[in-house]
C-alpha atoms as a PDB file:
ATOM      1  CA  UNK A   1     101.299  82.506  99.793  1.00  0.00           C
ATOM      2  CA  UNK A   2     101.091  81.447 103.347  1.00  0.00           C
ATOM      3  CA  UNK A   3      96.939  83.143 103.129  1.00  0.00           C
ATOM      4  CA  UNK A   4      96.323  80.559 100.276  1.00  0.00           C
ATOM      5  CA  UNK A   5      94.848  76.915 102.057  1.00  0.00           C
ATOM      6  CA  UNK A   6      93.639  75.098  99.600  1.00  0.00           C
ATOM      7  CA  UNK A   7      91.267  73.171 100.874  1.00  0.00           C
ATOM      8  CA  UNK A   8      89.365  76.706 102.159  1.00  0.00           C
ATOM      9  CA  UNK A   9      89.069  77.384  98.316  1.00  0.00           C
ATOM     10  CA  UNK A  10      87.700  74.295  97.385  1.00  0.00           C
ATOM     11  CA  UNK A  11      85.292  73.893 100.240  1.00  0.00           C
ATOM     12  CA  UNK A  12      84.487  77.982  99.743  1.00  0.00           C
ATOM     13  CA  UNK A  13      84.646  78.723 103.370  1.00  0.00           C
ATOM     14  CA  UNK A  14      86.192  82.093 103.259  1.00  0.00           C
ATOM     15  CA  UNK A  15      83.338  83.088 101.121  1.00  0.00           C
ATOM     16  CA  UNK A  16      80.453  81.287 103.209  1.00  0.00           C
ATOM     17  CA  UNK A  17      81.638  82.361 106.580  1.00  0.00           C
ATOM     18  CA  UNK A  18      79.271  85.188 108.182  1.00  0.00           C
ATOM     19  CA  UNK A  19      81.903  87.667 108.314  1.00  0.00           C
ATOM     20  CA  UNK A  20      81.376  91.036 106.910  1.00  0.00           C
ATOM     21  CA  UNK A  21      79.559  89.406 104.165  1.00  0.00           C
ATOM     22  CA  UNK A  22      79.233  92.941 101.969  1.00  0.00           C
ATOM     23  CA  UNK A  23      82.998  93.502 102.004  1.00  0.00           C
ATOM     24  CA  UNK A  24      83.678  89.625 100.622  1.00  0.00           C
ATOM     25  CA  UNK A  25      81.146  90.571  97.888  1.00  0.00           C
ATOM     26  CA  UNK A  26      82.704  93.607  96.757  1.00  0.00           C
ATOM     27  CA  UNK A  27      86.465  91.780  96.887  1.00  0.00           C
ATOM     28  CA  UNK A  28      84.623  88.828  95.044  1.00  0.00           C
ATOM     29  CA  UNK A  29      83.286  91.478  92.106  1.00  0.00           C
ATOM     30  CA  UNK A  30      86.265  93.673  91.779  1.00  0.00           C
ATOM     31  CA  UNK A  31      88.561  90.539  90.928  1.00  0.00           C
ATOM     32  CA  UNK A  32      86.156  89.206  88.484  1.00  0.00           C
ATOM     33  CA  UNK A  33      85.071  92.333  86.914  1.00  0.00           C
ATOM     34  CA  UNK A  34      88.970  92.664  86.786  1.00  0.00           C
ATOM     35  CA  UNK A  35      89.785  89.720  84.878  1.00  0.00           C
ATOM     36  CA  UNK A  36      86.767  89.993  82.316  1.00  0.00           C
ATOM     37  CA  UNK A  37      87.908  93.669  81.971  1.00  0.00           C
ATOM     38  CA  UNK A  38      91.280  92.842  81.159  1.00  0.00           C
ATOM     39  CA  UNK A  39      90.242  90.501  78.698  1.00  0.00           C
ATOM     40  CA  UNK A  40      88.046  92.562  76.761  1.00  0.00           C
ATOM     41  CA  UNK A  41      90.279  95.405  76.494  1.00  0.00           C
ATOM     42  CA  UNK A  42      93.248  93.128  75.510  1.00  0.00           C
ATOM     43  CA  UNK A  43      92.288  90.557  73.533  1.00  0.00           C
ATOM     44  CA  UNK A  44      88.670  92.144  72.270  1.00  0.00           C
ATOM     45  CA  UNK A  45      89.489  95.995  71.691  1.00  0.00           C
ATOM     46  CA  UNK A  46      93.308  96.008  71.014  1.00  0.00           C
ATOM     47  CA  UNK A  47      94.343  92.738  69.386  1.00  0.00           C
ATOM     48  CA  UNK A  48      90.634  92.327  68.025  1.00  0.00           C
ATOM     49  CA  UNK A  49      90.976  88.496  67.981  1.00  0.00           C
ATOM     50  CA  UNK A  50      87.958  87.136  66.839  1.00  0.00           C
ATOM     51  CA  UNK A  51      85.604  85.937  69.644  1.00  0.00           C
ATOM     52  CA  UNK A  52      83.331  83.104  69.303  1.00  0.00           C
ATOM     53  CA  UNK A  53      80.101  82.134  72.131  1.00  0.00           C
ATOM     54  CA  UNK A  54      82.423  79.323  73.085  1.00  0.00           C
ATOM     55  CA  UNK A  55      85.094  81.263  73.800  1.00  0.00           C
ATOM     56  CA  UNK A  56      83.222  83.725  75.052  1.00  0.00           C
ATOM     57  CA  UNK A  57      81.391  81.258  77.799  1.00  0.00           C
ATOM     58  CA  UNK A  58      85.121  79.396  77.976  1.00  0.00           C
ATOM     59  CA  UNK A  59      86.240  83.048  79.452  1.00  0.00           C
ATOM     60  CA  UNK A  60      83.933  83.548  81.769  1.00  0.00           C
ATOM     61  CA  UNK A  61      83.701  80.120  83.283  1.00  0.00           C
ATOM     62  CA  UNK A  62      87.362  80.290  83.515  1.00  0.00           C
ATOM     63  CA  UNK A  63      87.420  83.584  85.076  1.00  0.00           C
ATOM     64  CA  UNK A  64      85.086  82.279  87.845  1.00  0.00           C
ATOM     65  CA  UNK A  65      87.157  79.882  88.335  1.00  0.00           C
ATOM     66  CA  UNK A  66      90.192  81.615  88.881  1.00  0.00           C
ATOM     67  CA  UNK A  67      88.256  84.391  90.902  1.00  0.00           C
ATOM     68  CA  UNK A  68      86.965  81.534  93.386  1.00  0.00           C
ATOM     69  CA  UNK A  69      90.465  80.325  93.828  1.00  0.00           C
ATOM     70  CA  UNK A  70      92.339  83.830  93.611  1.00  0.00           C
ATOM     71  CA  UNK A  71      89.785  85.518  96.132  1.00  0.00           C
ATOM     72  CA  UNK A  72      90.595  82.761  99.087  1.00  0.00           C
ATOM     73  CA  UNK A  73      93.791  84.004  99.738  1.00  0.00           C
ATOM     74  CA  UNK A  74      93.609  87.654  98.575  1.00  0.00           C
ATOM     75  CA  UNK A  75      90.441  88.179 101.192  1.00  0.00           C
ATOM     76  CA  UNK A  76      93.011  87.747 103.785  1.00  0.00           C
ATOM     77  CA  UNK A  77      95.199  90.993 102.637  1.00  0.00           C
ATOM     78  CA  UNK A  78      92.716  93.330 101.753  1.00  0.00           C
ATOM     79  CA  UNK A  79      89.612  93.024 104.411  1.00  0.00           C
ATOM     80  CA  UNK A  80      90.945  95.737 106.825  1.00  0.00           C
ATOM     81  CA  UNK A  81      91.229  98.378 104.254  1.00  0.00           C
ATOM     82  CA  UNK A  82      88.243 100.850 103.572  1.00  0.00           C
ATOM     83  CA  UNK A  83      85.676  99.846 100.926  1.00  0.00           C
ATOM     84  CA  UNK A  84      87.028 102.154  98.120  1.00  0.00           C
ATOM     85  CA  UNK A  85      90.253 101.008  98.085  1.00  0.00           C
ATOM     86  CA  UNK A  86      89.433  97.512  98.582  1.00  0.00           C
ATOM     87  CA  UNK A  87      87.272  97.463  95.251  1.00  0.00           C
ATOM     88  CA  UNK A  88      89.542  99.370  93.532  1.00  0.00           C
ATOM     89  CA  UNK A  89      92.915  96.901  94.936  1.00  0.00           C
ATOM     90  CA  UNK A  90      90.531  93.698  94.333  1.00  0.00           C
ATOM     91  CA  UNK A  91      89.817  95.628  90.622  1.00  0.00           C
ATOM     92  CA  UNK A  92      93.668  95.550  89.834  1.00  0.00           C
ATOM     93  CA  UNK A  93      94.427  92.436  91.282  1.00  0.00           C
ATOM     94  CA  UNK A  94      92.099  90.847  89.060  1.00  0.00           C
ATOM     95  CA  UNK A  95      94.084  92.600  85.867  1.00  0.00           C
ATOM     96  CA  UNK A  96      96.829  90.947  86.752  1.00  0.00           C
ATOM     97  CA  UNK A  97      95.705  87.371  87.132  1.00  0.00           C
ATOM     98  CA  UNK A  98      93.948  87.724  83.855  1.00  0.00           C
ATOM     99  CA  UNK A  99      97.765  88.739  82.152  1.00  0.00           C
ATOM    100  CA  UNK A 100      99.251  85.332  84.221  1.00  0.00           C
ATOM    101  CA  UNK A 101      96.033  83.347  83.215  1.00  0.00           C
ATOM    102  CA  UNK A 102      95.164  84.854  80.449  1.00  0.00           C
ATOM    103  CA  UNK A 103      98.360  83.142  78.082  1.00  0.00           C
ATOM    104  CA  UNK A 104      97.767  79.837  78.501  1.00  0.00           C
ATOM    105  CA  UNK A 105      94.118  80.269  76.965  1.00  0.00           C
ATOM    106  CA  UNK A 106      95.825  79.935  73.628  1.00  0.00           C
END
């Protein structure tokens, strides 16, 4: 984790600095859509635990959260690669931070 500095993720300067702006976007989307997708199709469609708004909100606020912290030092490892396989790497890295994260919800 020598990428992760984490004062850069609190103070969000990997994702305000000018720097192929687009790119950090679609990085930024893929993780989160990644987590919330993991979440739905585990713990919505398989499991079918019940969801409630709080939850629901609690989830998402969370997986901002995560996706803030996660993207400052995954940015680093994935902004030379072309866009398709940077969504699609950002996409799967975000499944798997949602089946570390996701546990300790409950």
């Amino acid at each position: 984790m020598q990428s992760f500095i984490f004062n850069d993720a609190i103070r969000f300067r990997l994702a305000t600095q000018r720097e192929d702006t687009g790119a950090k976007i679609q990085v930024f989307l893929g993780v989160l859509v990644g987590v919330l997708l993991r979440w739905i199709i585990v713990d919505v469609i398989k499991n079918q635990v019940p969801q409630m708004f709080a939850v629901i909100v609690a989830r998402i606020v969370i997986a901002l959260i995560v996706t803030i912290f996660v993207f400052s030092g995954y940015w680093q490892k994935v902004k030379d690669q072309p866009a398709g396989m940077r969504f699609l790497n950002a996409l799967v890295y975000g499944v798997s931070i949602d089946a570390l994260v996701g546990p300790w919800m409950y």
